[in-house]
N, C-alpha and C. Protein backbone atom coordinates (compact mmCIF):
# COMPACT_ATOMS: atom_id res chain seq x y z
N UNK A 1 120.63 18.92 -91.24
CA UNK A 1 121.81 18.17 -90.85
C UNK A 1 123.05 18.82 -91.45
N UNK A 2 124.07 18.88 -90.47
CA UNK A 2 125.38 19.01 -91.14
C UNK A 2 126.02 18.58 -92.79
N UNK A 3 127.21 19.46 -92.98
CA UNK A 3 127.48 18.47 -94.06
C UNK A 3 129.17 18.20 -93.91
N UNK A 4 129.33 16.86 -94.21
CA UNK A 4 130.88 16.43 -93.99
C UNK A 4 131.25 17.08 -95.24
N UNK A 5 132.78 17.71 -95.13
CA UNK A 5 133.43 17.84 -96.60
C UNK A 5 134.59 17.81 -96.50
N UNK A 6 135.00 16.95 -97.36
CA UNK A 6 136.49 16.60 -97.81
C UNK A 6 137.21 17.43 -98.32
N UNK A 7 138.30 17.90 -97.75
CA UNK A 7 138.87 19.15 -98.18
C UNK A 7 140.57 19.05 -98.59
N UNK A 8 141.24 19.01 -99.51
CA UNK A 8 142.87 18.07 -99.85
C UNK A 8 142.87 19.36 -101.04
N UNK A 9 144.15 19.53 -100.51
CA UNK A 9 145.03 20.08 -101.59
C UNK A 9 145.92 18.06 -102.75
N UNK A 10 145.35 18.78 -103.76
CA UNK A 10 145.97 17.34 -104.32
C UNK A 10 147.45 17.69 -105.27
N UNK A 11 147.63 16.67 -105.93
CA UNK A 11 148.86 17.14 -107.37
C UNK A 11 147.21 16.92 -108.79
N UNK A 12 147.69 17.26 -109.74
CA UNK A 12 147.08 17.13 -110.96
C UNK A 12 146.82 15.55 -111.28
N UNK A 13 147.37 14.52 -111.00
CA UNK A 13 147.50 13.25 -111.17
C UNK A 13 147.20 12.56 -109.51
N UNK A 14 146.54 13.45 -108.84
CA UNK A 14 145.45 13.17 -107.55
C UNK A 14 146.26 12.39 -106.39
N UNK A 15 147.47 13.31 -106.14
CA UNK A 15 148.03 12.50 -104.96
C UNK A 15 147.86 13.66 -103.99
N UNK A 16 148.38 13.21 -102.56
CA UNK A 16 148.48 14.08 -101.07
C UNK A 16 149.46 14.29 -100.79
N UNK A 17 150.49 13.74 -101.11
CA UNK A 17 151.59 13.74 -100.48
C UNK A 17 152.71 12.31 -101.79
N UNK A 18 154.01 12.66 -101.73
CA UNK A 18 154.54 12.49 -102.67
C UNK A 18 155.18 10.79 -102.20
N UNK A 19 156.00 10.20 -102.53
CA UNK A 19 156.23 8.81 -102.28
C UNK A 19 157.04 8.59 -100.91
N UNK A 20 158.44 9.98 -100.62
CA UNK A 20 158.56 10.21 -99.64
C UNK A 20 157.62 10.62 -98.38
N UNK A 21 156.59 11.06 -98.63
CA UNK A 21 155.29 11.27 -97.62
C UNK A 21 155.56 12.73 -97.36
N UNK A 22 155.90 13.57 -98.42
CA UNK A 22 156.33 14.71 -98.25
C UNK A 22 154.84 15.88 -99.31
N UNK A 23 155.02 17.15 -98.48
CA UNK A 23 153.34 17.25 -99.41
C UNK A 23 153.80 18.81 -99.52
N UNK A 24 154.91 19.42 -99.49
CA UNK A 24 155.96 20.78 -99.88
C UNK A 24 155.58 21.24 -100.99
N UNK A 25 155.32 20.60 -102.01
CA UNK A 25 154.78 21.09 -103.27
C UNK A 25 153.02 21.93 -102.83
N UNK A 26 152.44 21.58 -102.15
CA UNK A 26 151.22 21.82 -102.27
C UNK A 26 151.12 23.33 -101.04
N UNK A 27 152.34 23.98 -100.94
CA UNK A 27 151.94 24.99 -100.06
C UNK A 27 151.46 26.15 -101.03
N UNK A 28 150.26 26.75 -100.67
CA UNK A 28 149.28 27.71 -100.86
C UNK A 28 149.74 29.15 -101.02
N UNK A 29 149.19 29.77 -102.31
CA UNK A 29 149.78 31.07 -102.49
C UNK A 29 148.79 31.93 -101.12
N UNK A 30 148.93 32.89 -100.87
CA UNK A 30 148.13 33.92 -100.38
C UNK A 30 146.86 34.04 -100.58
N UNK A 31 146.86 34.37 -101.73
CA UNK A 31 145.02 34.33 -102.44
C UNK A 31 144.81 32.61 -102.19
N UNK A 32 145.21 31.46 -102.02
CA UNK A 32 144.49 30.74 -102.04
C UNK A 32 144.47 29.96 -100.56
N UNK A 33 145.16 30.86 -99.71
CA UNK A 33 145.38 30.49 -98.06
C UNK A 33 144.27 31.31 -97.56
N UNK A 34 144.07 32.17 -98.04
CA UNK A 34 142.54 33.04 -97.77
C UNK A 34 141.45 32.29 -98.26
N UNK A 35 141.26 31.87 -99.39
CA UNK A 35 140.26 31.05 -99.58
C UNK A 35 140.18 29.86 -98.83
N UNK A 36 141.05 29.00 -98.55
CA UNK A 36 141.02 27.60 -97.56
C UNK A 36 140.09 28.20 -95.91
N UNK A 37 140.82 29.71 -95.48
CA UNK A 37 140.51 29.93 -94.17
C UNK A 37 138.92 30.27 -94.43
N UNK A 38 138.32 30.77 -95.60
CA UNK A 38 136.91 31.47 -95.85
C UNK A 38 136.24 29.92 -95.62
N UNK A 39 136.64 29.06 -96.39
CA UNK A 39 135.96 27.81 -96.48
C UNK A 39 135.72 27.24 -95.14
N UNK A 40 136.81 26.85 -94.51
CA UNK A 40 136.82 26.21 -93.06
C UNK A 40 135.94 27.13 -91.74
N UNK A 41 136.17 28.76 -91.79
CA UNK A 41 135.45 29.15 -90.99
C UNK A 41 134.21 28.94 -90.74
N UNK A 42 132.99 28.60 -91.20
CA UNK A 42 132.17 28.29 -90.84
C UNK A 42 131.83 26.66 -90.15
N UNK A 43 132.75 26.29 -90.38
CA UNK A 43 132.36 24.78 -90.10
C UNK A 43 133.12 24.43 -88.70
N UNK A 44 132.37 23.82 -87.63
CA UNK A 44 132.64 23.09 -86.15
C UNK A 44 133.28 22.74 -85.74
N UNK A 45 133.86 21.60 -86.86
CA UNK A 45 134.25 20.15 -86.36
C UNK A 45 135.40 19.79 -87.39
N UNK A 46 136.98 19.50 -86.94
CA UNK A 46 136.86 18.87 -87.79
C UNK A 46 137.59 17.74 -87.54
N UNK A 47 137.25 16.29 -88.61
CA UNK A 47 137.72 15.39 -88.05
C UNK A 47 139.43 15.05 -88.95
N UNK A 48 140.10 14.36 -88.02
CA UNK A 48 141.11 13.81 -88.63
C UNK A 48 141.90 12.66 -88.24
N UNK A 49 142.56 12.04 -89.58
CA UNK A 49 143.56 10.74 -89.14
C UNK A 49 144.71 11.48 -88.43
N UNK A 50 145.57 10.72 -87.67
CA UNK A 50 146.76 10.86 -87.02
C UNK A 50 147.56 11.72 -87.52
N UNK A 51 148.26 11.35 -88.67
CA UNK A 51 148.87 12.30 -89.51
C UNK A 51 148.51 13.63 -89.85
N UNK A 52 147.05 13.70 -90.36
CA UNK A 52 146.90 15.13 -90.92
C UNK A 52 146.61 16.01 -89.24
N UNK A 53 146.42 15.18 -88.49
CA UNK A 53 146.11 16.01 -87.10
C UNK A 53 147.45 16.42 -86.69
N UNK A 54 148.80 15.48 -86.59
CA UNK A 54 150.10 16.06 -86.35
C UNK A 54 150.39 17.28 -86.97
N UNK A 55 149.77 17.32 -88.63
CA UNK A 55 150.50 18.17 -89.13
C UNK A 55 149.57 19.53 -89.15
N UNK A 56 148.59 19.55 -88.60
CA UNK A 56 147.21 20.98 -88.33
C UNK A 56 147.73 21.89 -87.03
N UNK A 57 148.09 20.51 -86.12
CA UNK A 57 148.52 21.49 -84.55
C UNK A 57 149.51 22.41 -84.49
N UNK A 58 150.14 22.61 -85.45
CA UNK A 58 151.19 23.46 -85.42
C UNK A 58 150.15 24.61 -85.55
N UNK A 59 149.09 25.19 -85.88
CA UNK A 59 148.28 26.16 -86.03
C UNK A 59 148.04 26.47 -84.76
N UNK A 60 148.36 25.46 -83.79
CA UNK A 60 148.12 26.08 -81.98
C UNK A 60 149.27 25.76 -81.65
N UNK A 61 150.15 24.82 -81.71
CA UNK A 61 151.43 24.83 -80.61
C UNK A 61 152.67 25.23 -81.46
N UNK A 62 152.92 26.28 -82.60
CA UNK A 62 153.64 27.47 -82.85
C UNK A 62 153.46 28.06 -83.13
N UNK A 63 153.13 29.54 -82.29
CA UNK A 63 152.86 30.55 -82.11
C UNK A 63 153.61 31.20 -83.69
N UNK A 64 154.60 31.20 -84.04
CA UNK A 64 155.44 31.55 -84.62
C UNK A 64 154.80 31.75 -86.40
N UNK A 65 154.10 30.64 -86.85
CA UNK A 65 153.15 30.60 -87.62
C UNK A 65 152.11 31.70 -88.20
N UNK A 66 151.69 31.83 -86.94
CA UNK A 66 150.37 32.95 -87.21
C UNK A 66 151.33 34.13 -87.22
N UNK A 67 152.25 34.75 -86.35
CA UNK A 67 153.33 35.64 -86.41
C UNK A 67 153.79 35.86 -88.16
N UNK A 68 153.46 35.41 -88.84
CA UNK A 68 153.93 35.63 -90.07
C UNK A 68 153.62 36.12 -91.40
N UNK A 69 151.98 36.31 -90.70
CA UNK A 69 151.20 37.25 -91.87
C UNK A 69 149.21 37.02 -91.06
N UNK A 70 148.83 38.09 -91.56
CA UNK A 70 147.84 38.60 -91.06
C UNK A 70 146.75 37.37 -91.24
N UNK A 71 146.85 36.58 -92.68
CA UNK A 71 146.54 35.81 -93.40
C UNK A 71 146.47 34.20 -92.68
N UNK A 72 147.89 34.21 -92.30
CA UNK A 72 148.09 33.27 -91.37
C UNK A 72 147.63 33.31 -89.44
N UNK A 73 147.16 34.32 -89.65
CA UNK A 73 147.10 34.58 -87.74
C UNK A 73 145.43 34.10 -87.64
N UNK A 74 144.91 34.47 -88.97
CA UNK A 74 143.31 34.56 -89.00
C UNK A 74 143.24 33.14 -89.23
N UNK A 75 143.93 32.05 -90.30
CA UNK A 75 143.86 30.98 -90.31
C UNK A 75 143.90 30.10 -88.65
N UNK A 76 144.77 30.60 -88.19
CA UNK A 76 144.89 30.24 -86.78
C UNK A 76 144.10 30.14 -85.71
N UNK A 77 143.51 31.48 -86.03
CA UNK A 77 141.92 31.45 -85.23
C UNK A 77 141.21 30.77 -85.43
N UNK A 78 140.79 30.65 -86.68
CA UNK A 78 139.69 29.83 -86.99
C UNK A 78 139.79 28.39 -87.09
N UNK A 79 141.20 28.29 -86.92
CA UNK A 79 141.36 26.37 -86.93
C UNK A 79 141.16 26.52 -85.47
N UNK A 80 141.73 27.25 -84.57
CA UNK A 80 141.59 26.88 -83.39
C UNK A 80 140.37 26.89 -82.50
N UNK A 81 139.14 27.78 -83.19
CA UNK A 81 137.73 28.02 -82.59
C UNK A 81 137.06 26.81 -82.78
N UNK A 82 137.42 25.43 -83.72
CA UNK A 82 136.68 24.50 -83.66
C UNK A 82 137.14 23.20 -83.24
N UNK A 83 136.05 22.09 -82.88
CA UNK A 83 136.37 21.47 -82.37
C UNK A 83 137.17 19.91 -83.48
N UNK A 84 137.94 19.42 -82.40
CA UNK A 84 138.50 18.47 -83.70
C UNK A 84 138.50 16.57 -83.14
N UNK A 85 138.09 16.33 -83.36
CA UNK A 85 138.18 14.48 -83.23
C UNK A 85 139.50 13.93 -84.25
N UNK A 86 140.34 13.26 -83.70
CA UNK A 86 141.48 12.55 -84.10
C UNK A 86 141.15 10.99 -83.68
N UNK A 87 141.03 10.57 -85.05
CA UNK A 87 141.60 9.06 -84.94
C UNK A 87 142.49 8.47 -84.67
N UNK A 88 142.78 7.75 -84.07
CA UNK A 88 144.51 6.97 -84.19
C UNK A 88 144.26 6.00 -83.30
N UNK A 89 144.65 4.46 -83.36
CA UNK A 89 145.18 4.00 -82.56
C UNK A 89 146.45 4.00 -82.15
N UNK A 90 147.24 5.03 -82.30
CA UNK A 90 148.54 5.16 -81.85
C UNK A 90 149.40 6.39 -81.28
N UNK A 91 148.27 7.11 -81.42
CA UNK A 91 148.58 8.33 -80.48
C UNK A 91 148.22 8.37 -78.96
N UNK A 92 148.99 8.71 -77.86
CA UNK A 92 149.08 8.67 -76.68
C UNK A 92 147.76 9.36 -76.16
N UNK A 93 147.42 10.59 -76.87
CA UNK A 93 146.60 11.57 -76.48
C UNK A 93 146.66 12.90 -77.27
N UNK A 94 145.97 13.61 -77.30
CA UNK A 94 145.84 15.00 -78.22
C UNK A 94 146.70 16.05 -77.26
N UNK A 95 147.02 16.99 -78.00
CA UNK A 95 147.91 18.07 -77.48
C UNK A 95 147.22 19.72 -77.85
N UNK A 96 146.28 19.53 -78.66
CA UNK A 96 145.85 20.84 -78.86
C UNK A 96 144.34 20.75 -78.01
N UNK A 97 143.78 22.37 -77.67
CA UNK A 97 142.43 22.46 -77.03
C UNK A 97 141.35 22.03 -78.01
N UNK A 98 140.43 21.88 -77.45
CA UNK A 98 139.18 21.74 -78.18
C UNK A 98 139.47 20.20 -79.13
N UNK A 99 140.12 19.73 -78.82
CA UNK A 99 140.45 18.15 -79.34
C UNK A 99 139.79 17.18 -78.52
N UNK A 100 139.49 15.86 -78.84
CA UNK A 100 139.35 14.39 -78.73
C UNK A 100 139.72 13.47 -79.39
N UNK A 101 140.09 12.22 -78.96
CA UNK A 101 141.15 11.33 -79.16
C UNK A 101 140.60 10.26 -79.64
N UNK A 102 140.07 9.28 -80.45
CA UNK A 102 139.02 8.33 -80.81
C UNK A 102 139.90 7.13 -81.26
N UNK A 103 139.44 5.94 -80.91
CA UNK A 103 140.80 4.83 -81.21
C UNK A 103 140.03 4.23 -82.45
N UNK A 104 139.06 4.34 -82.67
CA UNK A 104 138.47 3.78 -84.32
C UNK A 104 137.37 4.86 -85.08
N UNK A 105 137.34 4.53 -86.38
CA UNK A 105 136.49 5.86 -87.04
C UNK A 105 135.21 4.86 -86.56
N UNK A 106 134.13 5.20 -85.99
CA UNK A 106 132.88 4.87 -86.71
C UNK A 106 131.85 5.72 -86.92
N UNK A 107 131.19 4.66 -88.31
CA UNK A 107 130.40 5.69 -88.87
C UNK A 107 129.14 6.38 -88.36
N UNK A 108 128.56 5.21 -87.63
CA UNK A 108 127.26 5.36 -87.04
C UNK A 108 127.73 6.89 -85.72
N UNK A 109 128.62 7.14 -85.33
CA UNK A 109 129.00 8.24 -84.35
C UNK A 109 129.26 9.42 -85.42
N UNK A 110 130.01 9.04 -86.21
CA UNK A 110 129.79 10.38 -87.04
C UNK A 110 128.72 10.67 -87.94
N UNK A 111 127.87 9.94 -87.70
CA UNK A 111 125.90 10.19 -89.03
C UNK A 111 125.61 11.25 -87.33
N UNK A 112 126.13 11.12 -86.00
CA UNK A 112 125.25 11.28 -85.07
C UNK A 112 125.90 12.73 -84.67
N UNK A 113 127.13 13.13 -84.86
CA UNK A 113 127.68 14.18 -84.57
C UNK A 113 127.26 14.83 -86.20
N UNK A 114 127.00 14.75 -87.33
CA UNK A 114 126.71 15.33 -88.46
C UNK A 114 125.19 15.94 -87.77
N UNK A 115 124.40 15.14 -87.63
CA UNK A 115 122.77 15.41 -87.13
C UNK A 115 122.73 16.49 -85.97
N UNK A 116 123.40 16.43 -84.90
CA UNK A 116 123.80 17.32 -83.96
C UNK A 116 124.43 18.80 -83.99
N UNK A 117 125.34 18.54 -85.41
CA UNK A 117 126.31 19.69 -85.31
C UNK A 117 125.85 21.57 -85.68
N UNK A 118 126.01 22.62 -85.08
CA UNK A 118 125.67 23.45 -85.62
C UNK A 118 125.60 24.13 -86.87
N UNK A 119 127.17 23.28 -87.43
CA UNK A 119 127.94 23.52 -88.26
C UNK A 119 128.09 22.74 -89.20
N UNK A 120 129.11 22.72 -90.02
CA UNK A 120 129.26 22.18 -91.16
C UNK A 120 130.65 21.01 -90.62
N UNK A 121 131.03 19.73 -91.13
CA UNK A 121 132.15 19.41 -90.55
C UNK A 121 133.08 19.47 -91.33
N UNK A 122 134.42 19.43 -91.53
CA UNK A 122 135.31 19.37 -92.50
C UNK A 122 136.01 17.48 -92.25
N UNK A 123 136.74 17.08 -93.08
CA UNK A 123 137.24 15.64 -92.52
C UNK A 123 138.79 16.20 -93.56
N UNK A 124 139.96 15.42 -92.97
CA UNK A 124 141.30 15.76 -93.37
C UNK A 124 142.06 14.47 -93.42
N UNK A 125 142.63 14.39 -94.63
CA UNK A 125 143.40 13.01 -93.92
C UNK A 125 143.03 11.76 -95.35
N UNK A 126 143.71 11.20 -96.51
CA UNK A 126 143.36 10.77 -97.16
C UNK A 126 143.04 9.16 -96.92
N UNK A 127 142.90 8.48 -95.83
CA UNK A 127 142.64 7.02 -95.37
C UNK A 127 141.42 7.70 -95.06
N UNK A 128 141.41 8.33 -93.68
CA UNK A 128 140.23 8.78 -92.78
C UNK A 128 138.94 9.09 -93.77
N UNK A 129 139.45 9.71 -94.82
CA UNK A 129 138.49 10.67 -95.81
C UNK A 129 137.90 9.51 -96.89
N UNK A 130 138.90 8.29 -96.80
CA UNK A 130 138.44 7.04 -97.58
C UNK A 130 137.55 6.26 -96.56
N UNK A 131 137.37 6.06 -95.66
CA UNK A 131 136.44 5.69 -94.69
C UNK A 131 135.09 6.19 -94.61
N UNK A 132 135.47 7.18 -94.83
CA UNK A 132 133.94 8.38 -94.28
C UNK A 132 133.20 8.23 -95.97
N UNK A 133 134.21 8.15 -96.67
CA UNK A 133 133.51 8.41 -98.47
C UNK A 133 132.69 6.90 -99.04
N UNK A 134 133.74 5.84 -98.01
CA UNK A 134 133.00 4.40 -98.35
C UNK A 134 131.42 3.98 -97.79
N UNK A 135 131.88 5.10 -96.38
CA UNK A 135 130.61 4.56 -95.51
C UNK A 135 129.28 5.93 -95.81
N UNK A 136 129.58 6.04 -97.35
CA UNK A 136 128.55 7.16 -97.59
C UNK A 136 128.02 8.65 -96.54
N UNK A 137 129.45 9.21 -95.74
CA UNK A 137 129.39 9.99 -95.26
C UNK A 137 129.85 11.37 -95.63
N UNK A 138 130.56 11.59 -96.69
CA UNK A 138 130.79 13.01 -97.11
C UNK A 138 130.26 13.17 -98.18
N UNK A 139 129.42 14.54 -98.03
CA UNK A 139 128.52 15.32 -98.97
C UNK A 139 128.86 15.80 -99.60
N UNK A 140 130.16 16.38 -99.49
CA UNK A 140 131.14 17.20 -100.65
C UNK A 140 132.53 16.79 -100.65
N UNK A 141 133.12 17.25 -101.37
CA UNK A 141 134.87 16.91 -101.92
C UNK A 141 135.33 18.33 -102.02
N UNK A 142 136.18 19.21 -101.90
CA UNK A 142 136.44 20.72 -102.23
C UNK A 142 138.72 20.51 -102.31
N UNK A 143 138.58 20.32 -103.61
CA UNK A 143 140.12 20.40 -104.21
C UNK A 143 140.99 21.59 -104.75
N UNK A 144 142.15 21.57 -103.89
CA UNK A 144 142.89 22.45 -104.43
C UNK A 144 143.83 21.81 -105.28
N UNK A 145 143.83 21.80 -106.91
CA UNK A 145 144.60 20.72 -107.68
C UNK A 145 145.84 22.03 -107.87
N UNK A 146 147.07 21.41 -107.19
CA UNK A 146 148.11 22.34 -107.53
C UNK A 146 148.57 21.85 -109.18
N UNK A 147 148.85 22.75 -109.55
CA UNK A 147 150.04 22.41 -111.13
C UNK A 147 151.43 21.86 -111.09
N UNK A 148 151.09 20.44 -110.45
CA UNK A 148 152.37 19.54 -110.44
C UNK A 148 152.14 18.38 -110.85
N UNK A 149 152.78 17.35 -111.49
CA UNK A 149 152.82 15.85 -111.14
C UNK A 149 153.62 15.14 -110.11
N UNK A 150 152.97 14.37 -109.35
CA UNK A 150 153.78 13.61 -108.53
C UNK A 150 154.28 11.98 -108.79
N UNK A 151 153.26 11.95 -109.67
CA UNK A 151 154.16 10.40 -110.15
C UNK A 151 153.95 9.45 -109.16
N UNK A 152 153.09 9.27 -108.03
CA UNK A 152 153.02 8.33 -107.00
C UNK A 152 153.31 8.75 -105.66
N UNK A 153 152.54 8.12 -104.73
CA UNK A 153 152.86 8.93 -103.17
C UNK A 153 151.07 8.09 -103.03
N UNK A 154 150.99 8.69 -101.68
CA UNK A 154 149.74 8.60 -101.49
C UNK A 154 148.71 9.42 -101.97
N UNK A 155 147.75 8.44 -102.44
CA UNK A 155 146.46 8.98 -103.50
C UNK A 155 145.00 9.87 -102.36
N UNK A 156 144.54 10.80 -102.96
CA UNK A 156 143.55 11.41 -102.26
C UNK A 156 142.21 10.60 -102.29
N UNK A 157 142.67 9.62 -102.80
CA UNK A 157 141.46 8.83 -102.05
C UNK A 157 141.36 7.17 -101.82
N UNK A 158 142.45 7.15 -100.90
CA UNK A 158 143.20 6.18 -100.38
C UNK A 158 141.63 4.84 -100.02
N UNK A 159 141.67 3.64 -100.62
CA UNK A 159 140.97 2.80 -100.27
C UNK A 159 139.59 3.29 -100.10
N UNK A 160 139.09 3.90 -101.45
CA UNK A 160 137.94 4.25 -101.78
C UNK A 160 137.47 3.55 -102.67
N UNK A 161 136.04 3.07 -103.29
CA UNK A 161 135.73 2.35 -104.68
C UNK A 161 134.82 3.80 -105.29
N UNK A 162 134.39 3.37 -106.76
CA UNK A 162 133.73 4.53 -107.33
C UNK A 162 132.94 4.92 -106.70
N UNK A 163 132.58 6.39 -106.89
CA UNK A 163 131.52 7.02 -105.66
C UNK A 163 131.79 8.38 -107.01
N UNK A 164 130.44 8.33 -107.23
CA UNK A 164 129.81 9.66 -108.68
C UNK A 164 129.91 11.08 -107.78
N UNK A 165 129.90 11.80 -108.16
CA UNK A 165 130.49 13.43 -107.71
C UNK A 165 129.54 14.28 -109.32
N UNK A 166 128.90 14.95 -108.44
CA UNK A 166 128.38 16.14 -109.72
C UNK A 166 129.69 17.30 -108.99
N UNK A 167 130.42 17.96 -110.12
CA UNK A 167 130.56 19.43 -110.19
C UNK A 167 129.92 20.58 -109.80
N UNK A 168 129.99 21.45 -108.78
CA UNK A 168 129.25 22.32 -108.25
C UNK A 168 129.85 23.84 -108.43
N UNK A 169 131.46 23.85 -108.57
CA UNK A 169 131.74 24.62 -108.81
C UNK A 169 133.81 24.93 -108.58
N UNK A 170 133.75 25.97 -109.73
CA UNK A 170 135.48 25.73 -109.59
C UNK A 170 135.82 27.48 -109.57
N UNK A 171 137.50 27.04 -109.69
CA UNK A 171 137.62 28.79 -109.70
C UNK A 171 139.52 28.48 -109.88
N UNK A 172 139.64 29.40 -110.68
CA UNK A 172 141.57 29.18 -111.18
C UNK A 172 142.21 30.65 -110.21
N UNK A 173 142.93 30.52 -109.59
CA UNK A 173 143.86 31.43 -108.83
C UNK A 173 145.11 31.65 -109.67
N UNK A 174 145.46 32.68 -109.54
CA UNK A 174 146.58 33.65 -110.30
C UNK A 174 147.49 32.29 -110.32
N UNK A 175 147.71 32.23 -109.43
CA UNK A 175 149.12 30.61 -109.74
C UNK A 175 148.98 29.33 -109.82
N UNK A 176 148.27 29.11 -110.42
CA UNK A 176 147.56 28.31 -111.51
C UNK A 176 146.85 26.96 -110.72
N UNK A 177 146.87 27.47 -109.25
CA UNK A 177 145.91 26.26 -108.34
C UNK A 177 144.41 26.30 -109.24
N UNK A 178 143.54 25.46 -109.05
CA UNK A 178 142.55 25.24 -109.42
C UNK A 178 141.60 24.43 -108.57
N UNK A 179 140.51 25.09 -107.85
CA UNK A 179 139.56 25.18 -106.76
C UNK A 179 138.41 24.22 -107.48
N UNK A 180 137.88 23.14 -107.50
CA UNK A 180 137.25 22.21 -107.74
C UNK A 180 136.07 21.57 -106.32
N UNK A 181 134.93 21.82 -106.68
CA UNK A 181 133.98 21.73 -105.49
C UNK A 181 133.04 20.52 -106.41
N UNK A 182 133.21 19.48 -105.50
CA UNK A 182 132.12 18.20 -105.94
C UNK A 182 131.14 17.84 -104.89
N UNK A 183 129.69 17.62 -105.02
CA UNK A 183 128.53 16.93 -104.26
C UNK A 183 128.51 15.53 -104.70
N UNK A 184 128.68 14.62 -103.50
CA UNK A 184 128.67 13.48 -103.70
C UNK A 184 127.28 12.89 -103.93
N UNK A 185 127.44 12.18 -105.21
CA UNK A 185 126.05 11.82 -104.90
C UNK A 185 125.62 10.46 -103.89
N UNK A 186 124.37 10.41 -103.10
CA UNK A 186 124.31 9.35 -102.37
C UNK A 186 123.21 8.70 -102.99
């Protein structure tokens, strides 16, 4: 079977995005935009809330993006070779290929697309990623803890209760991100 994994760039004090809903602090050096694209390439699927899906499509509907480094063109590919499910009840419809549009998460559809999948899935989105983590669906957690405090904003694990995580493995990048890989335990 597949494995779901939660994948968030966080702050040090475990937020996504800052009180304005702004998440500028957490853009990725080089060495660690290569590592995000190594991680994601293998995996199918990935799912997301409304928000983090608005803010992924720019990897297909501006060209301009990948135009900007070799680094970034390859990221592009590989977000765009897989397939992606968006939650929302409030989106009209999806705008990028290889998308679907889903008006509620459920779990029992995603235990069934995990069992099915060739691949590995990724999930994005710190509500969505609190859903999937409550309903004992993600196998891993994989954090990029940037070297900031945010002091409040939305938390990376929005309407979650305790859920144990063994350490599997980490790794510090020249600019002082820090790569943190957890197996959830079930």
């Amino acid at each position: 079977m597949a494995q779901l994994i939660y994948i968030a760039n966080v702050s040090v004090d475990g937020y996504v995005e800052d009180r304005d809903g702004r998440f500028d602090w957490s853009e990725p050096s080089e060495e660690v935009f290569v590592a995000i694209t190594d991680l994601i390439r293998p995996c199918g699927t990935h799912l997301y809330g409304r928000r983090m899906y608005e803010t992924m499509a720019v990897w297909e509907l501006d060209p301009t993006l990948a135009a900007q480094s070799e680094p970034m063109a390859e990221f592009a590919r590989v977000w765009q070779a897989a397939d992606k499910i968006v939650y929302s009840t409030t989106l009209d419809g999806v705008t990028t290929d290889r998308s679907r549009l889903e008006r509620r998460f459920d779990p029992d559809e995603v235990r069934r697309v995990k069992a099915s999948a060739a691949g590995d899935l990724t999930i994005g989105g710190a509500t969505i990623a609190g859903e999937a983590l409550a309903a004992g669906l993600v196998d891993e957690c994989h954090f990029y803890v940037h070297p900031v405090l945010i002091g409040g904003g939305k938390p990376a694990f929005a309407g979650t209760d305790q859920v144990r995580v063994d350490l599997v493995d980490e790794h510090r990048f020249a600019d002082g991100i820090v790569y943190l890989r957890y197996r959830v335990r079930h």
